[in-house]
PDB file of N, CA and C in Angstrom:
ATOM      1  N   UNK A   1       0.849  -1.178   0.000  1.00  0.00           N
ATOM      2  CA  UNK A   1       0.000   0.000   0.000  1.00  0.00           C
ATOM      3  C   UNK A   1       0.894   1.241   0.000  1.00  0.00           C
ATOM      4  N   UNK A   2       0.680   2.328  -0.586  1.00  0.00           N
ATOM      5  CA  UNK A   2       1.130   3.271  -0.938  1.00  0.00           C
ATOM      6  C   UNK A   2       1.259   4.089   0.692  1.00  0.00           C
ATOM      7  N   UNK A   3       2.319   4.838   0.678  1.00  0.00           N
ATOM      8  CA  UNK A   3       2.856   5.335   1.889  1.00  0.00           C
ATOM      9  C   UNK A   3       1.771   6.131   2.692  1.00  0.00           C
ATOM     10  N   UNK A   4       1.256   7.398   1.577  1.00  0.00           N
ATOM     11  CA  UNK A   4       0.149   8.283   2.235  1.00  0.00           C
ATOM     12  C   UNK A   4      -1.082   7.735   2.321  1.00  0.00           C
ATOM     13  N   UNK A   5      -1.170   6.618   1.611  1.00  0.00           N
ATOM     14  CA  UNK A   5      -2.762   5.691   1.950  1.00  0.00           C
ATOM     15  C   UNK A   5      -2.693   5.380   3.744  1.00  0.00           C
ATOM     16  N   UNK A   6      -1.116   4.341   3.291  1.00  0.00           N
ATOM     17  CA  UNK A   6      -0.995   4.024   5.026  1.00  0.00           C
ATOM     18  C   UNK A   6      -0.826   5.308   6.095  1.00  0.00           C
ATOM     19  N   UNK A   7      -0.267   6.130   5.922  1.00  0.00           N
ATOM     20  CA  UNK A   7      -0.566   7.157   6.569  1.00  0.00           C
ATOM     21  C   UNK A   7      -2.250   7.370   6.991  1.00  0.00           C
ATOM     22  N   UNK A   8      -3.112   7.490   6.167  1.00  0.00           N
ATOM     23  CA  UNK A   8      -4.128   8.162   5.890  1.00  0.00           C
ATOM     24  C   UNK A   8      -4.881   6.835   7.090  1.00  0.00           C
ATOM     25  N   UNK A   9      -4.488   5.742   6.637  1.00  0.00           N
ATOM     26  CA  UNK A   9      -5.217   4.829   7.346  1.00  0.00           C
ATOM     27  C   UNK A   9      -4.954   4.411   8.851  1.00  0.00           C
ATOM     28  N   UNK A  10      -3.695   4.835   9.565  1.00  0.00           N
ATOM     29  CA  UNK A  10      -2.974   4.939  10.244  1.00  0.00           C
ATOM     30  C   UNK A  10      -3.738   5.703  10.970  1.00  0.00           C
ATOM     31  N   UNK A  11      -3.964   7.166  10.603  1.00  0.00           N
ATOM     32  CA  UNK A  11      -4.645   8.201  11.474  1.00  0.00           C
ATOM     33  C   UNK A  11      -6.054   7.662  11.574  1.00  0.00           C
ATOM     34  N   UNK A  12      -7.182   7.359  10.746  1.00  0.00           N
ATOM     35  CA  UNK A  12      -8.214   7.030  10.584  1.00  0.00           C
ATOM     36  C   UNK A  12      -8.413   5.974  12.092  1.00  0.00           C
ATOM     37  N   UNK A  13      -7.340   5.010  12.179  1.00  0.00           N
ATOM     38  CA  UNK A  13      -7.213   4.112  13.377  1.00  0.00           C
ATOM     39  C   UNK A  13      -6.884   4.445  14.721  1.00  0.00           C
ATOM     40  N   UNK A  14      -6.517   5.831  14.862  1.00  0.00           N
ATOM     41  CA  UNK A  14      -5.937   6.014  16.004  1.00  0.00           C
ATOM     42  C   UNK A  14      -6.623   6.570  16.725  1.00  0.00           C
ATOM     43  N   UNK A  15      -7.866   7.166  16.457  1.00  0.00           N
ATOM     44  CA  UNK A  15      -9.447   7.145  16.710  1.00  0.00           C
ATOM     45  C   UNK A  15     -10.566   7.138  16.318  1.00  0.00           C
ATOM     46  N   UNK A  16     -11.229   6.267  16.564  1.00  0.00           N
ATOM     47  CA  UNK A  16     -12.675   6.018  15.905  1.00  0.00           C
ATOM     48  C   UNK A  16     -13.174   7.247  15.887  1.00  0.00           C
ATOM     49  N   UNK A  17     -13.275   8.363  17.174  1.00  0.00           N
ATOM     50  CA  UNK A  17     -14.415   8.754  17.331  1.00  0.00           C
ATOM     51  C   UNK A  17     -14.312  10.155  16.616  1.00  0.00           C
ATOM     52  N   UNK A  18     -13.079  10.490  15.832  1.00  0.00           N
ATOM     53  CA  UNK A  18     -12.637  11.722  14.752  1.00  0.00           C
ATOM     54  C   UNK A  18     -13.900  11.548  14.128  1.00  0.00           C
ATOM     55  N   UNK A  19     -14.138  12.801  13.506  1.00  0.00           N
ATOM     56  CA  UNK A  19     -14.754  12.679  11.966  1.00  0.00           C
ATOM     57  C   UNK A  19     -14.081  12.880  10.962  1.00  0.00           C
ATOM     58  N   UNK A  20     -13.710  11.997  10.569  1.00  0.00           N
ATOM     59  CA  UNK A  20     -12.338  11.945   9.601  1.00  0.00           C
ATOM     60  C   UNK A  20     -13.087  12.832   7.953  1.00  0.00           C
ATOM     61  N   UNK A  21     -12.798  14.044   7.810  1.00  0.00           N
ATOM     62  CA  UNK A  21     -12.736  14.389   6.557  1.00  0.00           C
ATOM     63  C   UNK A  21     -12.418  14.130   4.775  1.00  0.00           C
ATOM     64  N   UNK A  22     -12.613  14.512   4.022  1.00  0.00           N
ATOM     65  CA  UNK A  22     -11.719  14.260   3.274  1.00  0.00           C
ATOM     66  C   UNK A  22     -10.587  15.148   2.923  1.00  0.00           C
ATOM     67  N   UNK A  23     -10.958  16.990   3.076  1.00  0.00           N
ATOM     68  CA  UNK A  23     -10.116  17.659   3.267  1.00  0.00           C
ATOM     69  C   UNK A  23      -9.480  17.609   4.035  1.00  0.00           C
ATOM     70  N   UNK A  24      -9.659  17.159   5.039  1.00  0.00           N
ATOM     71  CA  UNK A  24      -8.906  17.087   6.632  1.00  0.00           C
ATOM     72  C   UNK A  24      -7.565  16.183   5.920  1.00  0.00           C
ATOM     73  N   UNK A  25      -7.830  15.545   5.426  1.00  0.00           N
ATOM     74  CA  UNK A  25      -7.154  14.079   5.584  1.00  0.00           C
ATOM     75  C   UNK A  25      -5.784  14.277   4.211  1.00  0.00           C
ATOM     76  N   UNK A  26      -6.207  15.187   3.489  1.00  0.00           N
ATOM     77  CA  UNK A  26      -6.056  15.379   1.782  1.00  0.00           C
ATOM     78  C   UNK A  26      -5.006  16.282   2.554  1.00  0.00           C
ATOM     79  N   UNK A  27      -4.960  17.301   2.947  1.00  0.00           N
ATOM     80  CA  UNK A  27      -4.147  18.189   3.987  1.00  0.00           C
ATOM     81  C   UNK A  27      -2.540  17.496   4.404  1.00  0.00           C
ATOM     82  N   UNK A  28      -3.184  16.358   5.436  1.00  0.00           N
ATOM     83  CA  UNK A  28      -2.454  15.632   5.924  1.00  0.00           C
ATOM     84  C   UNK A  28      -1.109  15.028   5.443  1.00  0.00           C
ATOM     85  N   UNK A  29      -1.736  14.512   3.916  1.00  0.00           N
ATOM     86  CA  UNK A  29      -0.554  13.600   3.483  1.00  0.00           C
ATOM     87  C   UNK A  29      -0.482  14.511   2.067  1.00  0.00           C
ATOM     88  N   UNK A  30      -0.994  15.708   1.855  1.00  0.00           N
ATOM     89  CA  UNK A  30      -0.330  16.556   1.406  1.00  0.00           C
ATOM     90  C   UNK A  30      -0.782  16.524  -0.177  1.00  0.00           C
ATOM     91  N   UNK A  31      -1.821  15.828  -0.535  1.00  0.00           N
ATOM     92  CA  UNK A  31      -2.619  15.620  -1.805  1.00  0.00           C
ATOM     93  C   UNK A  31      -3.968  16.545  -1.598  1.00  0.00           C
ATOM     94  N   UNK A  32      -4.177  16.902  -3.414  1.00  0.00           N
ATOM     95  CA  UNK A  32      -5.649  17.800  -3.238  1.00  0.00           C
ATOM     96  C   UNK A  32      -6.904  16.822  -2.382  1.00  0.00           C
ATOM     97  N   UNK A  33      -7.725  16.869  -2.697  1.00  0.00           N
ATOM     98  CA  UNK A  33      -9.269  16.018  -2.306  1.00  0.00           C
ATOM     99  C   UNK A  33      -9.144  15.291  -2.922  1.00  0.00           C
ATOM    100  N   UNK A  34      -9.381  15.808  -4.534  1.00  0.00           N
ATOM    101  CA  UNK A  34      -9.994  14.378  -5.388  1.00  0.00           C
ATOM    102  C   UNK A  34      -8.457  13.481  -5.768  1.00  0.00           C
ATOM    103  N   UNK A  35      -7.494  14.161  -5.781  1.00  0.00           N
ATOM    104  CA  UNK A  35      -6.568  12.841  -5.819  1.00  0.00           C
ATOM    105  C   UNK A  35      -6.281  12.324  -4.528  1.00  0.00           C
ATOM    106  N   UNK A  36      -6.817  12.199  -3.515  1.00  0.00           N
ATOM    107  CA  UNK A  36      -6.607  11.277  -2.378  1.00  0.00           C
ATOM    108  C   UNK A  36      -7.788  10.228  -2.501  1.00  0.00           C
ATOM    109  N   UNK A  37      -9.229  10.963  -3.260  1.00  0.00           N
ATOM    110  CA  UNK A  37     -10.077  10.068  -3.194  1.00  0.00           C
ATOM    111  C   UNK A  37      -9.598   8.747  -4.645  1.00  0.00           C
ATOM    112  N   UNK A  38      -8.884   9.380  -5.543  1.00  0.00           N
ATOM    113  CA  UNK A  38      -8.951   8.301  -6.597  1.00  0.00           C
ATOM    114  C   UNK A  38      -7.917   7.067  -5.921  1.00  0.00           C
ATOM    115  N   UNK A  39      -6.898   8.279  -5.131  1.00  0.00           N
ATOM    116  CA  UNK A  39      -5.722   7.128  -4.910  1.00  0.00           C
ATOM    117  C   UNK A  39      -6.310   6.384  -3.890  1.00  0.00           C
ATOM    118  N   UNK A  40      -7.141   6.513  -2.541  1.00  0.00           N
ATOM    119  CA  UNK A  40      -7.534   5.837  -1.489  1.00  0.00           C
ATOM    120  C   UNK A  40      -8.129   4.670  -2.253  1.00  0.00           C
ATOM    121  N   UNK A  41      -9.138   5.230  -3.018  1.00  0.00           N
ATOM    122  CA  UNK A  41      -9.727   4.095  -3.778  1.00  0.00           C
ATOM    123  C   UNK A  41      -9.348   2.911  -4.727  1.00  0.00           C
ATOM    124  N   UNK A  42      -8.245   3.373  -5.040  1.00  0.00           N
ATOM    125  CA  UNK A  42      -7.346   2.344  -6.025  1.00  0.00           C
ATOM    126  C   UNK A  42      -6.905   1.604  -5.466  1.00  0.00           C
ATOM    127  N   UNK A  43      -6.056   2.481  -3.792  1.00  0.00           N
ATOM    128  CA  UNK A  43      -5.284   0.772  -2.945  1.00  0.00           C
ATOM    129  C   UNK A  43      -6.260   0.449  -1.754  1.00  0.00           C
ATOM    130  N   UNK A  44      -7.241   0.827  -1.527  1.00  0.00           N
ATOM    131  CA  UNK A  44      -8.193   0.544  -0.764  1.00  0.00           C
ATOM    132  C   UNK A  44      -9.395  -0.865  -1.532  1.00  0.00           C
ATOM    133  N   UNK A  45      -9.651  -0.164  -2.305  1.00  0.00           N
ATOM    134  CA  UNK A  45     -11.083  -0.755  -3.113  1.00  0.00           C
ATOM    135  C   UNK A  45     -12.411   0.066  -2.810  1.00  0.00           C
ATOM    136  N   UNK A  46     -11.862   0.529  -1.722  1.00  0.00           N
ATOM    137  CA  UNK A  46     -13.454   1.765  -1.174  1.00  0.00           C
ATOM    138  C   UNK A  46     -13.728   3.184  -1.209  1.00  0.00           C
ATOM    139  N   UNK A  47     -14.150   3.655  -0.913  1.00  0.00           N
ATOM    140  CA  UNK A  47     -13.860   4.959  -0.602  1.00  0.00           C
ATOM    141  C   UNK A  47     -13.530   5.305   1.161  1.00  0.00           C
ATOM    142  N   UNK A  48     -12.527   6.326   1.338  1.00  0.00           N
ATOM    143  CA  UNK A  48     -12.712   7.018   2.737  1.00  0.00           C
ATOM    144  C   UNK A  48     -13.644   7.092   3.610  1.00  0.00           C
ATOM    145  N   UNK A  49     -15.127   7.105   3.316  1.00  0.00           N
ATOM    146  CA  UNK A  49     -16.082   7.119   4.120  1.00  0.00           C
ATOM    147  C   UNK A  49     -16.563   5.734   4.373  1.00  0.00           C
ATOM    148  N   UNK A  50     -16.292   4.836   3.049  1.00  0.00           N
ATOM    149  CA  UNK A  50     -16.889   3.291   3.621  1.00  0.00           C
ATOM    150  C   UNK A  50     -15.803   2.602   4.618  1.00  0.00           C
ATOM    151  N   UNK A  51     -14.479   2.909   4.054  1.00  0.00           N
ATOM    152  CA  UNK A  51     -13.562   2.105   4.466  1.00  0.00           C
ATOM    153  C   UNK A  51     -13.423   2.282   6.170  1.00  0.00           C
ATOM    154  N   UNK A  52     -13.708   3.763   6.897  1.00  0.00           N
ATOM    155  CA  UNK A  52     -14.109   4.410   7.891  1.00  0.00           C
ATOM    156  C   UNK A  52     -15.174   3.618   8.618  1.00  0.00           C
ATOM    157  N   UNK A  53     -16.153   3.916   8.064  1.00  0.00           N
ATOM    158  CA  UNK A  53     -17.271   2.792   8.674  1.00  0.00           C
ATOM    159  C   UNK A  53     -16.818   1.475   8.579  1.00  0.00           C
ATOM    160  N   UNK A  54     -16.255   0.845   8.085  1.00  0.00           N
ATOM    161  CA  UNK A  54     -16.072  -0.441   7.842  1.00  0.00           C
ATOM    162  C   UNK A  54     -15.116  -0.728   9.010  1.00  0.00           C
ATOM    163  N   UNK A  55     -13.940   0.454   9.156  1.00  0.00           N
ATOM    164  CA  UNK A  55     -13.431   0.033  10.956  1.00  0.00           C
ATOM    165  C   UNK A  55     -14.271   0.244  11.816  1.00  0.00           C
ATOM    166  N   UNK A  56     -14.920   1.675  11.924  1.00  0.00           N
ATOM    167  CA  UNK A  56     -15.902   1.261  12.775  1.00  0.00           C
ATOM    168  C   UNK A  56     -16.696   0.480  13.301  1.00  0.00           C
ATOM    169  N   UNK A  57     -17.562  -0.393  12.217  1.00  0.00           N
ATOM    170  CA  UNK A  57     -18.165  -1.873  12.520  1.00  0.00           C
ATOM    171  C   UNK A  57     -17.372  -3.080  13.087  1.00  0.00           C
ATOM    172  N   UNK A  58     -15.894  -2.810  12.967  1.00  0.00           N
ATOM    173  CA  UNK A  58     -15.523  -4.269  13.084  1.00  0.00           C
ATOM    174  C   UNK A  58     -14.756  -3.845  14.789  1.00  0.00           C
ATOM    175  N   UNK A  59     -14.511  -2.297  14.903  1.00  0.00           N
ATOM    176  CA  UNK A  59     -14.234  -2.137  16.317  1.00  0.00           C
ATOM    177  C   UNK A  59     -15.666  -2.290  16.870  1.00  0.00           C
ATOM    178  N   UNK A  60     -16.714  -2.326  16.794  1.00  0.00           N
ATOM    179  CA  UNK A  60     -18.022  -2.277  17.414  1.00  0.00           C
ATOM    180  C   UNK A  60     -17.998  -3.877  17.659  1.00  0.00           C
ATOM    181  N   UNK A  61     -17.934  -4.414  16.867  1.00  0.00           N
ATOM    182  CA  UNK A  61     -18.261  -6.213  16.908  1.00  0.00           C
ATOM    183  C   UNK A  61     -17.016  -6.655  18.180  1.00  0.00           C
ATOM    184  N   UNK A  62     -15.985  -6.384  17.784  1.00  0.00           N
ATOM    185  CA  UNK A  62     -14.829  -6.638  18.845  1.00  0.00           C
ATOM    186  C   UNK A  62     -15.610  -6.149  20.045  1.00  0.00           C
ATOM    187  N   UNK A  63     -15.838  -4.763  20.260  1.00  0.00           N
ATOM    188  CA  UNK A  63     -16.265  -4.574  21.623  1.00  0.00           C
ATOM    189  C   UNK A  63     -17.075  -4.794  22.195  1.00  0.00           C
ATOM    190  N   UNK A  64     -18.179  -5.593  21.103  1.00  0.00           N
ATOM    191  CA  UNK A  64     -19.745  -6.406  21.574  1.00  0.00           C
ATOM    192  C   UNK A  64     -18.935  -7.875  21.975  1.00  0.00           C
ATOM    193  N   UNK A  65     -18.066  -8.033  21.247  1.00  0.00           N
ATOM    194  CA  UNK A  65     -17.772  -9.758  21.661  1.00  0.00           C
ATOM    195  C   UNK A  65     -16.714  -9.640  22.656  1.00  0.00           C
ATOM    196  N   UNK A  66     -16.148  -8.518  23.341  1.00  0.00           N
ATOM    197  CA  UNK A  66     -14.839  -8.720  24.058  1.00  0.00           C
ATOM    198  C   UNK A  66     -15.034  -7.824  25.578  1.00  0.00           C
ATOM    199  N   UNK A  67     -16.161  -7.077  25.763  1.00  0.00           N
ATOM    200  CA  UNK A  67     -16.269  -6.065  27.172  1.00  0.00           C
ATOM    201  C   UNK A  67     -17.854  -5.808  26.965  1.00  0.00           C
ATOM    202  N   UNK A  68     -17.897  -5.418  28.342  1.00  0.00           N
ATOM    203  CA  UNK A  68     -18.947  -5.230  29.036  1.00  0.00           C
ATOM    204  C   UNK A  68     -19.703  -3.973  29.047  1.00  0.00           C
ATOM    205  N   UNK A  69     -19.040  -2.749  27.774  1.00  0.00           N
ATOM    206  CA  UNK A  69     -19.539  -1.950  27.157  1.00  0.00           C
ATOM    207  C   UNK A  69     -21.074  -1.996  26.972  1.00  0.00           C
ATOM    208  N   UNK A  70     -22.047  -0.943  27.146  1.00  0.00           N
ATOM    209  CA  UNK A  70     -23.195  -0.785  26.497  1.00  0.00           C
ATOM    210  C   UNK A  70     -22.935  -0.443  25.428  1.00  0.00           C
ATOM    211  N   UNK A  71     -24.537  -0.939  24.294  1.00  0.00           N
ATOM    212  CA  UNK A  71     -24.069  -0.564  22.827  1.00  0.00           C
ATOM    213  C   UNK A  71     -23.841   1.018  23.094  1.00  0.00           C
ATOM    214  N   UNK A  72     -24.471   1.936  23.660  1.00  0.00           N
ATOM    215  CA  UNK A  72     -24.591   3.200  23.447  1.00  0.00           C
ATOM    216  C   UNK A  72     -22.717   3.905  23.791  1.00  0.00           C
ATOM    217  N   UNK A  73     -22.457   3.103  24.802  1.00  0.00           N
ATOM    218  CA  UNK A  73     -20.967   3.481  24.921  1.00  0.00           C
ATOM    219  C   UNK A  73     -19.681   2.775  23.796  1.00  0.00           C
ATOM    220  N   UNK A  74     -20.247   1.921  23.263  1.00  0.00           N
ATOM    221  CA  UNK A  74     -20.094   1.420  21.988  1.00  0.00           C
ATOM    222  C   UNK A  74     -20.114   2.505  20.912  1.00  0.00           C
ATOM    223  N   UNK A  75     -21.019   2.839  20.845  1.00  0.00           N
ATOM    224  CA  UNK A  75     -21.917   3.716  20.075  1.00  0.00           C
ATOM    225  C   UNK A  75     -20.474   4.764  20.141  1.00  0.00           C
ATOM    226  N   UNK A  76     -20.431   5.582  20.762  1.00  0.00           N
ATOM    227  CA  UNK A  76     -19.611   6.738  21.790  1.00  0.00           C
ATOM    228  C   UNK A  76     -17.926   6.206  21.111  1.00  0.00           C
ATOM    229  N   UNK A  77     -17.572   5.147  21.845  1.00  0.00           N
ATOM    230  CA  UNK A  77     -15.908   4.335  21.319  1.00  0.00           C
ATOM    231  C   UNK A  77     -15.938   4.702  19.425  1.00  0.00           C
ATOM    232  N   UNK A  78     -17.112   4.119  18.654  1.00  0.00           N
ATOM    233  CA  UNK A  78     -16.832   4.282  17.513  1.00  0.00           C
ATOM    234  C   UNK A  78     -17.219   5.429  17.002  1.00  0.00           C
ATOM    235  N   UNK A  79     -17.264   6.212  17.321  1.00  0.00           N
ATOM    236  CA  UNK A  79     -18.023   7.841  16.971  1.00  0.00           C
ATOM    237  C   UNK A  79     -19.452   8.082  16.068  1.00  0.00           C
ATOM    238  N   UNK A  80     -20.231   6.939  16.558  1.00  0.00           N
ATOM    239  CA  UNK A  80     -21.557   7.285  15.722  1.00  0.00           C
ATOM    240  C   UNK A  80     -22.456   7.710  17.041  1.00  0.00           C
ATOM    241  N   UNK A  81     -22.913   8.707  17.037  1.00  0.00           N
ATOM    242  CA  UNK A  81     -23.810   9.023  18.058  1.00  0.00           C
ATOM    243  C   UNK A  81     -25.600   8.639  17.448  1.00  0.00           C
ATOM    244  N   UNK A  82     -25.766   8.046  16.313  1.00  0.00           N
ATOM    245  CA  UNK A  82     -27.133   8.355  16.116  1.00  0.00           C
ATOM    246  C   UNK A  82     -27.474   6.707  16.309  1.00  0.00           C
ATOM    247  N   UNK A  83     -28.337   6.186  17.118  1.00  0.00           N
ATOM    248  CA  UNK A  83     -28.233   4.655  17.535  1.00  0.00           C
ATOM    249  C   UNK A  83     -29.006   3.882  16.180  1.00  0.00           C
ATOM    250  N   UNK A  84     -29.821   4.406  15.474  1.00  0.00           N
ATOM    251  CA  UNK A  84     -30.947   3.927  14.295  1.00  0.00           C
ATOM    252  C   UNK A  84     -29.651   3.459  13.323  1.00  0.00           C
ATOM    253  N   UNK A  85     -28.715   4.904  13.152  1.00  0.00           N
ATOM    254  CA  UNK A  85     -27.766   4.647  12.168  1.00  0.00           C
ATOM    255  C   UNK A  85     -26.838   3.592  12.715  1.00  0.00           C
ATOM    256  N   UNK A  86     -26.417   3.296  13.511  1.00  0.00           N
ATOM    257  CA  UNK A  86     -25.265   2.613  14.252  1.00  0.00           C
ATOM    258  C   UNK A  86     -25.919   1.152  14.027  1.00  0.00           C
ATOM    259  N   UNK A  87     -27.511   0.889  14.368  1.00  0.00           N
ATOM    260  CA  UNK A  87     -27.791  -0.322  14.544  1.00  0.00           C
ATOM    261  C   UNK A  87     -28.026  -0.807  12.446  1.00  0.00           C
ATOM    262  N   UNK A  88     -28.509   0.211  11.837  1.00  0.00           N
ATOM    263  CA  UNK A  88     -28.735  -0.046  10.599  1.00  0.00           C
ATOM    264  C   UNK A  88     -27.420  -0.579  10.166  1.00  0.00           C
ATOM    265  N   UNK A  89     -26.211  -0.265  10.468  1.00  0.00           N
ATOM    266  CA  UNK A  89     -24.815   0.127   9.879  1.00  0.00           C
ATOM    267  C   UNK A  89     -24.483  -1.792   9.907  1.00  0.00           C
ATOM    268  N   UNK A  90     -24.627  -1.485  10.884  1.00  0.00           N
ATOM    269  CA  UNK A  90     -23.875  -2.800  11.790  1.00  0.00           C
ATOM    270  C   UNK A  90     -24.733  -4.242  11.516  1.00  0.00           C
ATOM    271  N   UNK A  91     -25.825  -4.100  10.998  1.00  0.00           N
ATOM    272  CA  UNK A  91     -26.843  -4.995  10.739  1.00  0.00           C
ATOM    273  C   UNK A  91     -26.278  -5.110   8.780  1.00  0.00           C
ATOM    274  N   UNK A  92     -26.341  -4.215   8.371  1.00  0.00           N
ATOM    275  CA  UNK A  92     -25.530  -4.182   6.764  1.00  0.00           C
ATOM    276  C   UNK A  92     -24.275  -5.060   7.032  1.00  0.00           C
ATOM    277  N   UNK A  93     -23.608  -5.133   7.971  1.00  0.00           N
ATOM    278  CA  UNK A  93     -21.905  -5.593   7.698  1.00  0.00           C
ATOM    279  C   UNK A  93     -22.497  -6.659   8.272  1.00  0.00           C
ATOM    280  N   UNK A  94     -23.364  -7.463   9.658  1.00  0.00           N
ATOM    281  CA  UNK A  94     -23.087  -8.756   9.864  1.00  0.00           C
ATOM    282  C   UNK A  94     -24.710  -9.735  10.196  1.00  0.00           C
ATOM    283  N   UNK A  95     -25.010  -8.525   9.233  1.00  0.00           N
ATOM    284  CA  UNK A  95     -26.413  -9.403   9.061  1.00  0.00           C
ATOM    285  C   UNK A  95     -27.168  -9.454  10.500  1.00  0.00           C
ATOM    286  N   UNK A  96     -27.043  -9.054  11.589  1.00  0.00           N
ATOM    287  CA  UNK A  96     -27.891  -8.999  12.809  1.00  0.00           C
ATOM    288  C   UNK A  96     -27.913  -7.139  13.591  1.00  0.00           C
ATOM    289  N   UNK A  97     -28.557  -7.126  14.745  1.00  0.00           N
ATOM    290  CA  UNK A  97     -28.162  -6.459  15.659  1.00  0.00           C
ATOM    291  C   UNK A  97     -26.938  -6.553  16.206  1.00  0.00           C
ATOM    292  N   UNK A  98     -26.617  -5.146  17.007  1.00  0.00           N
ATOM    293  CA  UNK A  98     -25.551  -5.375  18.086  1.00  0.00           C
ATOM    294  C   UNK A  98     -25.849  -6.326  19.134  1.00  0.00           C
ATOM    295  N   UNK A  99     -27.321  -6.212  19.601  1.00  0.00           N
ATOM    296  CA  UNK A  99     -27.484  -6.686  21.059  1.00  0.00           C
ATOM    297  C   UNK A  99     -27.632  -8.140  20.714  1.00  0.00           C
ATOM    298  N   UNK A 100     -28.548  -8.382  19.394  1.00  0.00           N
ATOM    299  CA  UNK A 100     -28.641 -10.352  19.188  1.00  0.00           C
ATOM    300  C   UNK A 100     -26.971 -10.554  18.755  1.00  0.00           C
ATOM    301  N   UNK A 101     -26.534  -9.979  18.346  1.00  0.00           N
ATOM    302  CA  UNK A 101     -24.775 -10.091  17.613  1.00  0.00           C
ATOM    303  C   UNK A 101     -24.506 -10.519  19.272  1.00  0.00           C
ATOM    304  N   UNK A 102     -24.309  -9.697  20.484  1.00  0.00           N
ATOM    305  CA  UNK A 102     -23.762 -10.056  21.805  1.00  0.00           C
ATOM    306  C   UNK A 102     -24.041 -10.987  21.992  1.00  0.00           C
ATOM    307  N   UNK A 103     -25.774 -10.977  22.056  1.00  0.00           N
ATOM    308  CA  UNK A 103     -26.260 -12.639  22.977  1.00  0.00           C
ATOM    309  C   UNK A 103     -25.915 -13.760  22.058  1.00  0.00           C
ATOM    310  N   UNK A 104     -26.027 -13.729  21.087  1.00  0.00           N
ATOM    311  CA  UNK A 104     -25.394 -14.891  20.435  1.00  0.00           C
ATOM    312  C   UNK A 104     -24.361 -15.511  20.289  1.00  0.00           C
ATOM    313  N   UNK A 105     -23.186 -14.442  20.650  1.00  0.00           N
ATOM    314  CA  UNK A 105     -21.772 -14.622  20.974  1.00  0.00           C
ATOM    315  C   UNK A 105     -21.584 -15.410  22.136  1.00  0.00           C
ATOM    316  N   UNK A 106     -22.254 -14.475  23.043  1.00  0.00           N
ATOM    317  CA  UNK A 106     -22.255 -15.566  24.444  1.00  0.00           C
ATOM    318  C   UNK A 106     -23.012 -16.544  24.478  1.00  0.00           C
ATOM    319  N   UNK A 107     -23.894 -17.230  24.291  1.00  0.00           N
ATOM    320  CA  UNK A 107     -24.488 -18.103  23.743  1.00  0.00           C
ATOM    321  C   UNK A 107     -23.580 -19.464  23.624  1.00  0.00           C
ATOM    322  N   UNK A 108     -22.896 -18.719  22.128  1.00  0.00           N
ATOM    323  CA  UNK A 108     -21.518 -19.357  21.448  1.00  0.00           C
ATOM    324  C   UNK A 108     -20.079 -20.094  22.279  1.00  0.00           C
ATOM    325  N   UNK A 109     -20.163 -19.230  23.191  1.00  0.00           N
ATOM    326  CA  UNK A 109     -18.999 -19.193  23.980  1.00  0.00           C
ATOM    327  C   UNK A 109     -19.080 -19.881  25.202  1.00  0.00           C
ATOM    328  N   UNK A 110     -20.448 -19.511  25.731  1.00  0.00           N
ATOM    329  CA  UNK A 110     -20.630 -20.833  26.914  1.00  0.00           C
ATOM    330  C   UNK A 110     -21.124 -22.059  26.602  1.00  0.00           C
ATOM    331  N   UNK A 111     -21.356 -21.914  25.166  1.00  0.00           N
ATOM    332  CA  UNK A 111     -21.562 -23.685  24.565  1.00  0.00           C
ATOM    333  C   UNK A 111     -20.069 -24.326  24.039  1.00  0.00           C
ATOM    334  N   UNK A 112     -19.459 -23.311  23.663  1.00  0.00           N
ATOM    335  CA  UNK A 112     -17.524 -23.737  23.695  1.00  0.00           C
ATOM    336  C   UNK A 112     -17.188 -24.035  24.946  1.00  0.00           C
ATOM    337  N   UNK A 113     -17.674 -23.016  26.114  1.00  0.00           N
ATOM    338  CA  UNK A 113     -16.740 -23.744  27.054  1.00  0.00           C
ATOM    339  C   UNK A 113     -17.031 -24.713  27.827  1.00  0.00           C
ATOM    340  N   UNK A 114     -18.457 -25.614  27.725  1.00  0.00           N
ATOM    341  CA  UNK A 114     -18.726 -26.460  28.218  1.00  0.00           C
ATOM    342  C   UNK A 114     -18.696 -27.755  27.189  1.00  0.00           C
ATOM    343  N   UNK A 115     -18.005 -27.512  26.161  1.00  0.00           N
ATOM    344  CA  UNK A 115     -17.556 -28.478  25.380  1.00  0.00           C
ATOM    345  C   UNK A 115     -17.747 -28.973  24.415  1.00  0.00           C
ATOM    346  N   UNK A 116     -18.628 -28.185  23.880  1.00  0.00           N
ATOM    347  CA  UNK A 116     -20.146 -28.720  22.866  1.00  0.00           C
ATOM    348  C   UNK A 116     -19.938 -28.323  21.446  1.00  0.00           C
TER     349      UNK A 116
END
C-alpha cells in the first residue's frame, strides 16, 4: 500500500471517534481532495467514508464480543452518536443487531466452554 494511503489509514485508526474528513485528511498527506479520493480508492477498493465505517463496525463487533460496554458506549468508542444509524450500519456488515450479535456470541462461547 502506498505510503500516504498508510498514513491516511494509520490516522483514521488512532481514533474512531474523529470525523475523519476528506479535506482534513487530503491536507495531511499533502494531496488535493480528489486525488486522495482516486488514490484511497485504487489501494483501498473503497472509498474514505466506507472504508471508515467499515473500521468502525468491526471495532463495534470486537467490543460487543470482548467487554462489558453498552451498545450506546459502543456507540460513543466508535463515533456514531445516532443509535438507528449505528444499529442499521452494523446490521448491513453482519447481518444482525448489536445486542442479538452479543447474545449470540455468548451463547456461542458458553456452549464452547462447556464443550459442545
Amino acid at each position: 500500500m502506498e505510503k500516504r494511503i498508510e498514513a491516511v489509514v494509520a490516522f483514521m485508526e488512532t481514533d474512531l471517534r474523529l470525523q475523519v474528513t476528506l479535506n482534513k485528511v487530503a491536507l495531511l498527506v499533502n494531496l488535493s481532495p480528489s486525488r486522495l479520493r482516486h488514490v484511497f480508492k485504487e489501494e483501498t477498493g473503497m472509498s474514505l467514508k466506507k472504508y471508515q465505517k467499515n473500521l468502525r463496525m468491526q471495532k463495534a463487533r470486537e467490543l460487543l464480543e470482548e467487554s462489558f460496554l453498552s451498545v450506546k458506549q459502543i456507540m460513543v468508542e466508535t463515533g456514531i452518536m445516532d443509535r438507528k444509524y449505528f444499529a442499521r450500519s452494523f446490521r448491513e456488515a453482519f447481518g444482525t443487531t448489536p445486542t442479538k450479535h452479543r447474545r449470540l456470541r455468548a451463547a456461542q462461547t458458553k456452549l464452547n466452554n462447556k464443550g459442545l
